[in-house]
Protein backbone atom coordinates (compact mmCIF):
# COMPACT_ATOMS: atom_id res chain seq x y z
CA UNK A 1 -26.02 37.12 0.42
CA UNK A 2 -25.07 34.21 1.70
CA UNK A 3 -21.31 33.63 3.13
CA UNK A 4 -18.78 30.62 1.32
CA UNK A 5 -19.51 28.73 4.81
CA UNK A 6 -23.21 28.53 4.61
CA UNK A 7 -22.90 27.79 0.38
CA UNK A 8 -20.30 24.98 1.40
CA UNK A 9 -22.86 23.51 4.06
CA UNK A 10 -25.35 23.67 1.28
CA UNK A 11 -23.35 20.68 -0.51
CA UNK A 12 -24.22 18.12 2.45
CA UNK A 13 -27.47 19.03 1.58
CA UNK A 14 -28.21 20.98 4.47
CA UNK A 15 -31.19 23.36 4.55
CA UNK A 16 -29.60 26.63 6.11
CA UNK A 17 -32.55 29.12 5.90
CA UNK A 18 -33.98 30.79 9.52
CA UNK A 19 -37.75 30.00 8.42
CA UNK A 20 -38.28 28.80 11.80
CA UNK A 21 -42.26 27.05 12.44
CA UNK A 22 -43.70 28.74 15.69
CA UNK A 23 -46.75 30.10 12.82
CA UNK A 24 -43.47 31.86 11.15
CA UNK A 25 -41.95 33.57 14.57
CA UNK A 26 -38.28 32.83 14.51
CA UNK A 27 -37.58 31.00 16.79
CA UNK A 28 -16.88 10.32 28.32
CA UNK A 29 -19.77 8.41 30.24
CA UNK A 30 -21.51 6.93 33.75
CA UNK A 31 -24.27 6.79 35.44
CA UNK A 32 -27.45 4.59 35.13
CA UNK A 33 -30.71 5.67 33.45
CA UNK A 34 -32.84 3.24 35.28
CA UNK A 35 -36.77 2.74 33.99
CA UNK A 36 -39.36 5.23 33.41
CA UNK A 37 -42.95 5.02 34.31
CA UNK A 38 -43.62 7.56 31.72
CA UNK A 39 -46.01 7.12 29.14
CA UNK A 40 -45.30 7.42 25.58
CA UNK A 41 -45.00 10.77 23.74
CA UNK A 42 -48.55 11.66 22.38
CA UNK A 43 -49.07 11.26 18.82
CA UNK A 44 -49.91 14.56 18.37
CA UNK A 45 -48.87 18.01 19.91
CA UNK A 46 -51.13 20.65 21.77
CA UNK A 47 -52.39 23.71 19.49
CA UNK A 48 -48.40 26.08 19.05
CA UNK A 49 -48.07 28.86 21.17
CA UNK A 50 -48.04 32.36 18.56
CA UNK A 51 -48.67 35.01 21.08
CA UNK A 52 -46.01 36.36 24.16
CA UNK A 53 -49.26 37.56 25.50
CA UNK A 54 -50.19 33.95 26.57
CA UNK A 55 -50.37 32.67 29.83
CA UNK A 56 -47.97 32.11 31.87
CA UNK A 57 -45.97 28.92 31.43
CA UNK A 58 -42.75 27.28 33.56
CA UNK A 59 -40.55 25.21 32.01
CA UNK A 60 -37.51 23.24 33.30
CA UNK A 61 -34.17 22.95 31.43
CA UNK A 62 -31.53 20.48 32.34
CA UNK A 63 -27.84 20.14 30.96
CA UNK A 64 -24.07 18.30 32.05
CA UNK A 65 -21.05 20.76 32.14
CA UNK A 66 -18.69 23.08 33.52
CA UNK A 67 -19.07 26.39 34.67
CA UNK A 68 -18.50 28.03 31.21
CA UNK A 69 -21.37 26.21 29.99
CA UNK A 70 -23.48 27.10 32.61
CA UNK A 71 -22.65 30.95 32.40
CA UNK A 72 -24.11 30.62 28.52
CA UNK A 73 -26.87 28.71 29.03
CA UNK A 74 -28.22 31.16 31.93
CA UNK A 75 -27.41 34.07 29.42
CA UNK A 76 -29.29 32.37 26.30
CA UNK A 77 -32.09 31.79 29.37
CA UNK A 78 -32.55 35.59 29.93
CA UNK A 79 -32.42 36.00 26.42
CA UNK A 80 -35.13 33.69 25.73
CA UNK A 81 -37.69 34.82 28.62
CA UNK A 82 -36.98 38.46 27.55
CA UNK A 83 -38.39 36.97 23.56
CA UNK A 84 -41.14 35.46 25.33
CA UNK A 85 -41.39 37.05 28.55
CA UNK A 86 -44.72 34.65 29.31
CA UNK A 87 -41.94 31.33 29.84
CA UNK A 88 -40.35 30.66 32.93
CA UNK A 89 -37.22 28.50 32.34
CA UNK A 90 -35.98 27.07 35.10
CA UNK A 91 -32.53 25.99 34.88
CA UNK A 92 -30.97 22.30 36.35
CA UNK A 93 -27.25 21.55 35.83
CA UNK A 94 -24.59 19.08 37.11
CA UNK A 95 -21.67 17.80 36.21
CA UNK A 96 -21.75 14.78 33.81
CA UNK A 97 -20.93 11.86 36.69
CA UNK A 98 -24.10 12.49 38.47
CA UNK A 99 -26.49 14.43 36.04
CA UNK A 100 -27.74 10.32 34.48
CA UNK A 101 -28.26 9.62 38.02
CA UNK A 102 -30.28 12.27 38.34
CA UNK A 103 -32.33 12.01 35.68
CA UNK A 104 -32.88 8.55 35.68
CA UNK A 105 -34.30 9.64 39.40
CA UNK A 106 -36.39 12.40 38.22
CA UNK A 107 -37.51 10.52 35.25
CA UNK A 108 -39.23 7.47 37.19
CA UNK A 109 -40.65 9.74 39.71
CA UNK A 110 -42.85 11.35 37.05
CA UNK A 111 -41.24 14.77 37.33
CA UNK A 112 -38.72 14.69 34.63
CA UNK A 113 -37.21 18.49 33.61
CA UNK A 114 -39.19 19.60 30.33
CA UNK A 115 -36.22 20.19 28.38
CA UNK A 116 -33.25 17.63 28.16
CA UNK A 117 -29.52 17.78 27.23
CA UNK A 118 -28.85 14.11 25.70
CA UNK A 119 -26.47 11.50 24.59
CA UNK A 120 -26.28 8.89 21.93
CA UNK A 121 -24.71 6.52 24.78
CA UNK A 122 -28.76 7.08 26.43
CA UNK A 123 -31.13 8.15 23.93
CA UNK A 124 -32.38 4.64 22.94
CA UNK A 125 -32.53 3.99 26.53
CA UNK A 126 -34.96 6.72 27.42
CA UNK A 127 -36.75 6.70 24.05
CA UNK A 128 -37.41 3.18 23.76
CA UNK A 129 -38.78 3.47 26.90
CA UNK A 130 -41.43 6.11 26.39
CA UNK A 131 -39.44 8.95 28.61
CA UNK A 132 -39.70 11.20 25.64
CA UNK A 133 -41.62 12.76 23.37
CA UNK A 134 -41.60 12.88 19.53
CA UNK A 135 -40.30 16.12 18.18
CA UNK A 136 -41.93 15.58 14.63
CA UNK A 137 -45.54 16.68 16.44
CA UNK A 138 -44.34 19.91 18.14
CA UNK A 139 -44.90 22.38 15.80
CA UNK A 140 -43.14 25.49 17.30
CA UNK A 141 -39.77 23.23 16.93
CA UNK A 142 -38.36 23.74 13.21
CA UNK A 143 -36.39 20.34 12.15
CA UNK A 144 -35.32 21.52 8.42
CA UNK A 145 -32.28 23.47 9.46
CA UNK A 146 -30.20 20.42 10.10
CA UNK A 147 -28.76 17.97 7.44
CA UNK A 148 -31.06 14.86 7.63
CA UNK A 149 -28.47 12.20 8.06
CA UNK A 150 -27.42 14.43 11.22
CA UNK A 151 -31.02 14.85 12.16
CA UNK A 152 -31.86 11.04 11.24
CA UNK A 153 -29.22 10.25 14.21
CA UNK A 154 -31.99 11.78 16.88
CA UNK A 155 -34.38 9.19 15.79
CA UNK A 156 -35.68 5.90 17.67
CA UNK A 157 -38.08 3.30 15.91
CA UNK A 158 -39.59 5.77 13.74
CA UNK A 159 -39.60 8.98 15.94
CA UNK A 160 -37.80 11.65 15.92
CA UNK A 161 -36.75 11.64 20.02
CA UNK A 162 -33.88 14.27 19.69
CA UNK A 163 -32.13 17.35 17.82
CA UNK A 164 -28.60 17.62 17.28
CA UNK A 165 -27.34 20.88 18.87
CA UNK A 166 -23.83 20.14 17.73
CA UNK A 167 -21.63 17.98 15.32
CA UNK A 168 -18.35 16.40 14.84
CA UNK A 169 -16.34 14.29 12.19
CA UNK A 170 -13.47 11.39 12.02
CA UNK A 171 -10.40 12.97 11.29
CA UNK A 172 -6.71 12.73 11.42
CA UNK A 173 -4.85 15.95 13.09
CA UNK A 174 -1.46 16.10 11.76
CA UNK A 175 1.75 18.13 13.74
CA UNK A 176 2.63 20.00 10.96
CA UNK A 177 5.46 21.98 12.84
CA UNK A 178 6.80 18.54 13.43
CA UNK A 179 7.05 17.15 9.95
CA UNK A 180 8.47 20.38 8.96
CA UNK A 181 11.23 19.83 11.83
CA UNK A 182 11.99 16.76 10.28
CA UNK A 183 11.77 17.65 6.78
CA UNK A 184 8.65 15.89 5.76
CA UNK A 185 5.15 17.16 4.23
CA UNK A 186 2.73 15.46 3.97
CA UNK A 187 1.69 13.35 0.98
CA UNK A 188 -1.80 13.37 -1.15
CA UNK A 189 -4.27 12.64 1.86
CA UNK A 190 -7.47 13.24 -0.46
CA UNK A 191 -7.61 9.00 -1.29
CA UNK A 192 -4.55 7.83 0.55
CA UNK A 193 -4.63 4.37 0.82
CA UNK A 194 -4.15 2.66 5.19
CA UNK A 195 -1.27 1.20 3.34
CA UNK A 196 0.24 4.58 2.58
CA UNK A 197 -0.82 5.77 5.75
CA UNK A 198 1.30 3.46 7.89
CA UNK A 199 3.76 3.84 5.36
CA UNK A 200 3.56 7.80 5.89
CA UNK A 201 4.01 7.31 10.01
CA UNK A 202 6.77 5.10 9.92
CA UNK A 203 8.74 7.37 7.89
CA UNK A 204 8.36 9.97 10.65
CA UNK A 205 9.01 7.64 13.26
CA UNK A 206 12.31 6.78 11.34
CA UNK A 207 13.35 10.45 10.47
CA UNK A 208 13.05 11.62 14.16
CA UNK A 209 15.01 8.63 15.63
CA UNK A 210 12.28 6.97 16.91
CA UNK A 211 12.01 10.45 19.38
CA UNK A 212 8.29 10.66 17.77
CA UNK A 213 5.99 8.37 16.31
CA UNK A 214 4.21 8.58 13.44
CA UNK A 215 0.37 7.99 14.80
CA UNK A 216 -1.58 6.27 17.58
CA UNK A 217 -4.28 3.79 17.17
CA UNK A 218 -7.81 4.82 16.62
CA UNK A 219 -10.00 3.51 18.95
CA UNK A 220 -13.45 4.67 19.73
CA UNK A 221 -17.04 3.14 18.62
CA UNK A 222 -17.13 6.05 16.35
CA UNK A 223 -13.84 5.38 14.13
CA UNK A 224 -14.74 1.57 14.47
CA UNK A 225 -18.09 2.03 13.08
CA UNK A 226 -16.38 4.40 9.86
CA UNK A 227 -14.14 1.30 9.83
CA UNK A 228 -17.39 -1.37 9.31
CA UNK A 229 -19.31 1.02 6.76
CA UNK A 230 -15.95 1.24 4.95
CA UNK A 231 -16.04 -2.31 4.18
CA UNK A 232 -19.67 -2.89 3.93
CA UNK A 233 -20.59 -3.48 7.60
CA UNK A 234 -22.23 -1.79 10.30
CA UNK A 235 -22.03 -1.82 14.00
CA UNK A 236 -25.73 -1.99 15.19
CA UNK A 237 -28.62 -3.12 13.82
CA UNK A 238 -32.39 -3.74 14.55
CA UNK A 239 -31.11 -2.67 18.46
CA UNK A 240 -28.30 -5.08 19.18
CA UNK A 241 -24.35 -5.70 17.97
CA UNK A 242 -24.52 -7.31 14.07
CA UNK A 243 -20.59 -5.99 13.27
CA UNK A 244 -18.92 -9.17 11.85
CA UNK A 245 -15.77 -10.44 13.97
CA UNK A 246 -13.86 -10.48 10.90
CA UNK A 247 -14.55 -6.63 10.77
CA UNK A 248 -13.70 -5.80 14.13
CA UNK A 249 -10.62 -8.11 13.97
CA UNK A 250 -9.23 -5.94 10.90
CA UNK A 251 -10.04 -2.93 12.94
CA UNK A 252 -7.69 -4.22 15.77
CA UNK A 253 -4.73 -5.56 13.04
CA UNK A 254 -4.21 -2.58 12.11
CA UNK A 255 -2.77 -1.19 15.50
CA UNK A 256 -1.06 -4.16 15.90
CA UNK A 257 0.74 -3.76 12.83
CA UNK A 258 1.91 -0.39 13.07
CA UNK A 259 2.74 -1.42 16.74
CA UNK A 260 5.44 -3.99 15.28
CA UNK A 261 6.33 -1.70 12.70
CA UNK A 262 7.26 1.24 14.64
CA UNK A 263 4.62 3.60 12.90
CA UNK A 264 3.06 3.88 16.69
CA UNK A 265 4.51 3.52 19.85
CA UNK A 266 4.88 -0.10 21.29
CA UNK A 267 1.96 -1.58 23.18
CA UNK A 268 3.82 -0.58 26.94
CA UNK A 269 4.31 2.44 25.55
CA UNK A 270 0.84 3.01 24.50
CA UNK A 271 -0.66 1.81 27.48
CA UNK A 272 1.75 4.55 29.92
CA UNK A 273 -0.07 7.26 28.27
CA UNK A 274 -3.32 5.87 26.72
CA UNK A 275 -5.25 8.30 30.21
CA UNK A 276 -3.52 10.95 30.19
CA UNK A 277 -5.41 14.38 30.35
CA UNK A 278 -5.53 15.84 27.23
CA UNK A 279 -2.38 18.21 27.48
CA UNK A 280 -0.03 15.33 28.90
CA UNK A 281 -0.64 13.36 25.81
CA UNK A 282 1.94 12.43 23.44
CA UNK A 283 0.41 14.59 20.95
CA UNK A 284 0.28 17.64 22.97
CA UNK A 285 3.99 16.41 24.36
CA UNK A 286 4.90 16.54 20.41
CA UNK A 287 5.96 12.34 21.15
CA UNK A 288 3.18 11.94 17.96
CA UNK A 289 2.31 13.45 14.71
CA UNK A 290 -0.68 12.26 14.05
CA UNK A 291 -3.80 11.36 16.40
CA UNK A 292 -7.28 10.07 15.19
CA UNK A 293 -9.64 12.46 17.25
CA UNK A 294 -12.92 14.04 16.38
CA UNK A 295 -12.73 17.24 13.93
CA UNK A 296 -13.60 19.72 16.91
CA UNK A 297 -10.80 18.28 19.35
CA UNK A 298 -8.35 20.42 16.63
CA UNK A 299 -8.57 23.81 18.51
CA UNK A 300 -7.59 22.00 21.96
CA UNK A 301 -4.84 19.89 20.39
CA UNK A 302 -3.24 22.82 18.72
CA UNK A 303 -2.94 24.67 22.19
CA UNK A 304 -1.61 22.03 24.45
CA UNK A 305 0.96 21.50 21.70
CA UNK A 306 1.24 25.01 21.00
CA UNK A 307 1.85 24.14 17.51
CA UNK A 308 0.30 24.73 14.25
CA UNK A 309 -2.22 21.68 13.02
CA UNK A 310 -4.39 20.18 9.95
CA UNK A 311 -6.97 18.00 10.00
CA UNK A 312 -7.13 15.32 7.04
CA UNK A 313 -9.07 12.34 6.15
CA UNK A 314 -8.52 9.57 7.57
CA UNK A 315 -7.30 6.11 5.12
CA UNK A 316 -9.68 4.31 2.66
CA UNK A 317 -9.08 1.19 0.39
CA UNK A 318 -11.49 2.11 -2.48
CA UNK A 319 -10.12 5.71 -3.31
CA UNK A 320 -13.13 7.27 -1.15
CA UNK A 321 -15.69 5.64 -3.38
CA UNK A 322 -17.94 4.48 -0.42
CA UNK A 323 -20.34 6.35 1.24
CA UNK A 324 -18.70 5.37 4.78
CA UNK A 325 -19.13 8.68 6.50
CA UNK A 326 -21.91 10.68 8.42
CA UNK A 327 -21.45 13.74 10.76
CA UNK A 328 -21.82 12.70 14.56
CA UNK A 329 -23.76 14.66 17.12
CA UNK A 330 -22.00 16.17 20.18
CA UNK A 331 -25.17 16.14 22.19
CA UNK A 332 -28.39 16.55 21.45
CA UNK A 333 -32.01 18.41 22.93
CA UNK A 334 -34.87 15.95 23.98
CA UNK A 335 -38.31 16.79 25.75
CA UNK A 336 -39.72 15.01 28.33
CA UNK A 337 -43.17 12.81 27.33
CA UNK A 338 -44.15 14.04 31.00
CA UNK A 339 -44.12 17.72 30.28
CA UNK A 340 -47.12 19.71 30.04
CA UNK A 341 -45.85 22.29 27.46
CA UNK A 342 -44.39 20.38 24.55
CA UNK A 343 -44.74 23.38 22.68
CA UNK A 344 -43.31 25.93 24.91
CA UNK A 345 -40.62 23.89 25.61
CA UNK A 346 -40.00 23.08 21.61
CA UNK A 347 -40.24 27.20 21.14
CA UNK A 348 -36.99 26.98 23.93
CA UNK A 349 -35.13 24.36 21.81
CA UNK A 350 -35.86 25.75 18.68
CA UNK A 351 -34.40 29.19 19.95
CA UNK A 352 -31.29 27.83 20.94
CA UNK A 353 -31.01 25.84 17.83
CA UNK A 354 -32.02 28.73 15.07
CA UNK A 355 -32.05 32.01 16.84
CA UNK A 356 -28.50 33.74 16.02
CA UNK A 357 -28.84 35.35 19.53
CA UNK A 358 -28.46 32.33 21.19
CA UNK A 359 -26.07 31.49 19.07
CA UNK A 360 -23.95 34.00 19.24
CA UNK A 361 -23.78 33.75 23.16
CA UNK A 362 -23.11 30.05 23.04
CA UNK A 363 -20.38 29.98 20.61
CA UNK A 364 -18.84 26.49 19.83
CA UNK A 365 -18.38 25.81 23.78
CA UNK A 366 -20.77 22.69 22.78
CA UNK A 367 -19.10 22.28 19.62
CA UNK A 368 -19.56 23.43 16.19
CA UNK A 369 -23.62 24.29 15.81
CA UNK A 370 -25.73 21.85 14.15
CA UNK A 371 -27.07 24.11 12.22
CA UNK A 372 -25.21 25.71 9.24
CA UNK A 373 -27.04 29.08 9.33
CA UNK A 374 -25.93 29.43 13.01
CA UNK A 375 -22.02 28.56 11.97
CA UNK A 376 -22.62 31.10 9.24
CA UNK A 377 -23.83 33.49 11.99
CA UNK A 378 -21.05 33.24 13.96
CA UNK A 379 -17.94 32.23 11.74
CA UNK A 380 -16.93 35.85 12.80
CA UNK A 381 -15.84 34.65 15.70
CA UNK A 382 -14.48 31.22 14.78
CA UNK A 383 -10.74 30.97 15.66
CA UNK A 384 -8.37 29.44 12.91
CA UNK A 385 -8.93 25.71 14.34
CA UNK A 386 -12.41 26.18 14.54
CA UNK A 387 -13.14 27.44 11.05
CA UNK A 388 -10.42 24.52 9.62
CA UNK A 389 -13.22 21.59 11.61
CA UNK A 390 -16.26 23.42 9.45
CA UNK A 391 -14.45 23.28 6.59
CA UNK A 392 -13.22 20.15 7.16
CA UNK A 393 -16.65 18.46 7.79
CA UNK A 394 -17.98 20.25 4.68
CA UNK A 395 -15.05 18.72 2.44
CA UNK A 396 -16.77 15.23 3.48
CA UNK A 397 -19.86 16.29 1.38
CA UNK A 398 -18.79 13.23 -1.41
CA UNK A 399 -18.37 10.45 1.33
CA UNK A 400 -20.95 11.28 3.72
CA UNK A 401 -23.83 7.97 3.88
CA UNK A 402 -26.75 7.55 5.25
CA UNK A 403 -27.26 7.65 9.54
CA UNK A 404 -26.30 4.93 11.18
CA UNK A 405 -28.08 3.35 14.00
CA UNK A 406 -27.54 5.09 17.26
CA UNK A 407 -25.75 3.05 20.37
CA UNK A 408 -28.91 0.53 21.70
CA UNK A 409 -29.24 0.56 25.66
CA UNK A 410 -27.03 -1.92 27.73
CA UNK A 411 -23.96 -1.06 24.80
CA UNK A 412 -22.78 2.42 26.40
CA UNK A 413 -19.28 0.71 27.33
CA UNK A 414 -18.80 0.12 24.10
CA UNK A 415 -15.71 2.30 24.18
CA UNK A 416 -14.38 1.24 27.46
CA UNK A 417 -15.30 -2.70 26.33
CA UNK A 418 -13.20 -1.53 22.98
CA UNK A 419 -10.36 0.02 24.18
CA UNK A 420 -9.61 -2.97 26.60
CA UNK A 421 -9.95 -5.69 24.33
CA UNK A 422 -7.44 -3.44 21.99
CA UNK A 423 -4.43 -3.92 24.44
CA UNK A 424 -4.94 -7.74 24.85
CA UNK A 425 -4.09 -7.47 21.23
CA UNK A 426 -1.23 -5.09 21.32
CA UNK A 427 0.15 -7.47 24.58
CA UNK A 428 -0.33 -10.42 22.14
CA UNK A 429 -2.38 -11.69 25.22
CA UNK A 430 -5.49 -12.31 22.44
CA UNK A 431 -5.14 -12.66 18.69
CA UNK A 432 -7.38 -10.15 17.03
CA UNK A 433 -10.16 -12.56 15.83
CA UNK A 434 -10.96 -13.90 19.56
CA UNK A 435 -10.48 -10.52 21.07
CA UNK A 436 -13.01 -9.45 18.57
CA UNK A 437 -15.60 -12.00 19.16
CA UNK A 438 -14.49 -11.37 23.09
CA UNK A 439 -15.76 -7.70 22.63
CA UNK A 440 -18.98 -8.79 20.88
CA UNK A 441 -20.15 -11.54 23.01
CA UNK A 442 -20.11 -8.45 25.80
CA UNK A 443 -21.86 -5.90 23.98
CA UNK A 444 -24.16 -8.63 23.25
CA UNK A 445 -24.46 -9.55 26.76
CA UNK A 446 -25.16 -6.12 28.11
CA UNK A 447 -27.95 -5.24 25.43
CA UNK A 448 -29.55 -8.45 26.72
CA UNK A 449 -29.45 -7.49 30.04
CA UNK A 450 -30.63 -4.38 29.40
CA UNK A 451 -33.84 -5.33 27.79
């Protein structure tokens, strides 16, 4: 019988059985990617590998992180050669500051790893330049598990370059230790309006003595592209910036507004604490109640401020009418065009994606799992926080839209590029309407350069 987790992933449409295709075996930001001399992914795959009698293959597998995520990995490794004890995997890991530089190195010197931990920030850099290979061709490697908006954010020009291993939401995480301090709950967040919402965070800012503010701004290309699709814009399309500056100017009135108001902390103040590590922050330092952050920051939030949290949805103008939403990626699984075992190295991916071995040795160290059978498979384990961002993502199911397009190459400073151009408005150094066409003009410029 299914679990209420799996039934509730159902609702975003999400195919959760283990049916997995290997002829029904189960199966922030630096660094250049430079050019690749590699030649584009074949149109079609070589014959799937159904026997562990086969010859021997060796296959490479490179990923960013820290030690815990290498520990895994190496675990789901052994677990995978002892499935198919025919594959070698290799393993290749650095830490995110030199692992692009590394790759973008391996990549042009035709000996790319086989298997490749990816980014939105790079994936139409390395796709649209034939460094990988179409997923929709390798037949050991199954792609139903995943929601399709999720899955359609792997995609370049038609193929289907990379698999979601993870995913995240928008979300507001509110204090609520804090509003109970102050004696305040919080009111109907199910179609609260941005009016109500500022209205909502200046009230705490006003009951504590101005000791904590209500929110912070959002700021991220993910929360400003929510913010475009809200009101019937988008931030990319056909591989360069098309947002309208009157959208992105809204985006940046609104933490101006609540800057003056006293609903967030004033721009100096903002800017004294807008790098601080994640337990310094004024949330953790209980200076905010409410932060804009990605659904699967919750669990970290809730420990640095040792407090209890919930995570609601964020503001709309139309009652939640619009489709505005779509589940983001954490990272993703590509294969290199250059290997020469697309289907080996597809029977690796598909294991860590749909095989609740290797998910139950990876956890949600990577995030929540892509795939709702594998969240299903190890909701056992979920802590509190963790099981409140699945359910939270799930209660989306009536707002969720179709995939946007992914960041084009030259734009991955879109968030640095944002957040800058936000303080010139908060310092009233730029109005928001030339700070927005500021910002576009340079994403502009760097997709151009990039071509």
């Amino acid at each position: 019988m299914k679990s209420a987790l799996t039934r509730r992933w159902a609702a975003l449409g999400v195919a959760a059985g283990l049916a997995l295709s290997l002829a029904a075996c189960s199966s922030a930001d630096s660094g250049s990617t430079g050019s690749s001399s590699a030649a584009a992914a074949p149109s079609s795959a070589a014959a799937p590998v159904t026997s562990s009698a086969a010859e021997p293959v060796t296959i490479t597998l490179t990923w960013w992180g820290g030690d815990a995520r290498h520990e895994r990995t190496q675990q789901v490794i052994d677990a995978f050669e002892a499935k198919y004890p025919n594959i070698t995997v290799e393993p290749e890991y650095t830490d995110w500051n030199g692992y692009w530089d590394r790759l973008a190195t391996e990549t042009a010197g035709g000996n790319s790893p086989d298997v490749i931990q990816m980014d939105m920030m790079y994936l139409a850099s390395y796709a649209g330049r034939g460094a990988l290979y179409d997923l929709s061709s390798v037949s050991s490697l199954d792609l139903t598990t995943l929601d399709s908006t999720l899955l359609g954010m792997g995609t370049y020009d038609g193929g289907q370059y990379a698999i979601p291993m993870s995913a995240t939401s928008w979300a507001i995480l509110v204090n609520t230790d804090l509003l109970g301090q102050l004696g305040l709950s919080l009111p109907d967040t199910e179609t609260w309006t941005w009016d109500e919402f500022e209205d909502f965070a200046l009230s705490i800012t006003t009951a504590s003595g101005g000791t904590v503010h209500g929110t912070g701004p959002q700021i991220n290309a993910y929360s400003l592209d929510l913010w475009a699709r809200a009101h019937g814009d988008a931030t990319f399309s056909g591989g360069d910036i098309t947002i309208k500056p009157e959208t992105v100017a809204s985006y940046f009135q609104l933490a101006l507004d609540w800057s003056k108001s006293g609903a967030m902390p004033t721009a100096e103040q903002y800017a004294e604490t807008a790098t601080a590590a994640l337990d310094q922050s004024d949330f953790a330092l209980g200076k905010l109640a409410m932060i804009f952050t990605q659904s699967t920051q919750g669990a970290a939030y809730a420990q640095a401020a040792n407090a209890n949290v919930q995570l609601v949805k964020i503001p709309t103008d139309d009652a939640n009418s619009t489709k505005y939403a779509y589940l983001k990626p954490g990272m993703y699984w590509s294969i290199s065009s250059q290997t020469k075992h697309p289907e080996e190295a597809g029977l690796l991916i598909n294991f860590i994606e749909n095989d609740p071995a290797a998910a139950a040795i990876l956890g949600t160290e990577r995030g929540i799992p892509a795939n709702p059978a594998m969240v299903d498979a190890i909701q056992g384990s979920l802590t509190d926080a963790e099981k409140q961002a699945v359910a939270y993502a799930e209660s989306l199911a009536s707002v969720i839209g179709p995939a946007p397009e992914i960041t084009p190459n030259g734009a991955s400073a879109i968030d640095t590029a944002l957040t800058r151009y936000l303080q010139d408005v908060l310092f009233e150094t730029s109005t928001p309407l030339v700070a927005a066409q500021a910002f576009i003009d340079e994403i502009h410029q760097g997709i151009e350069a990039a071509q």
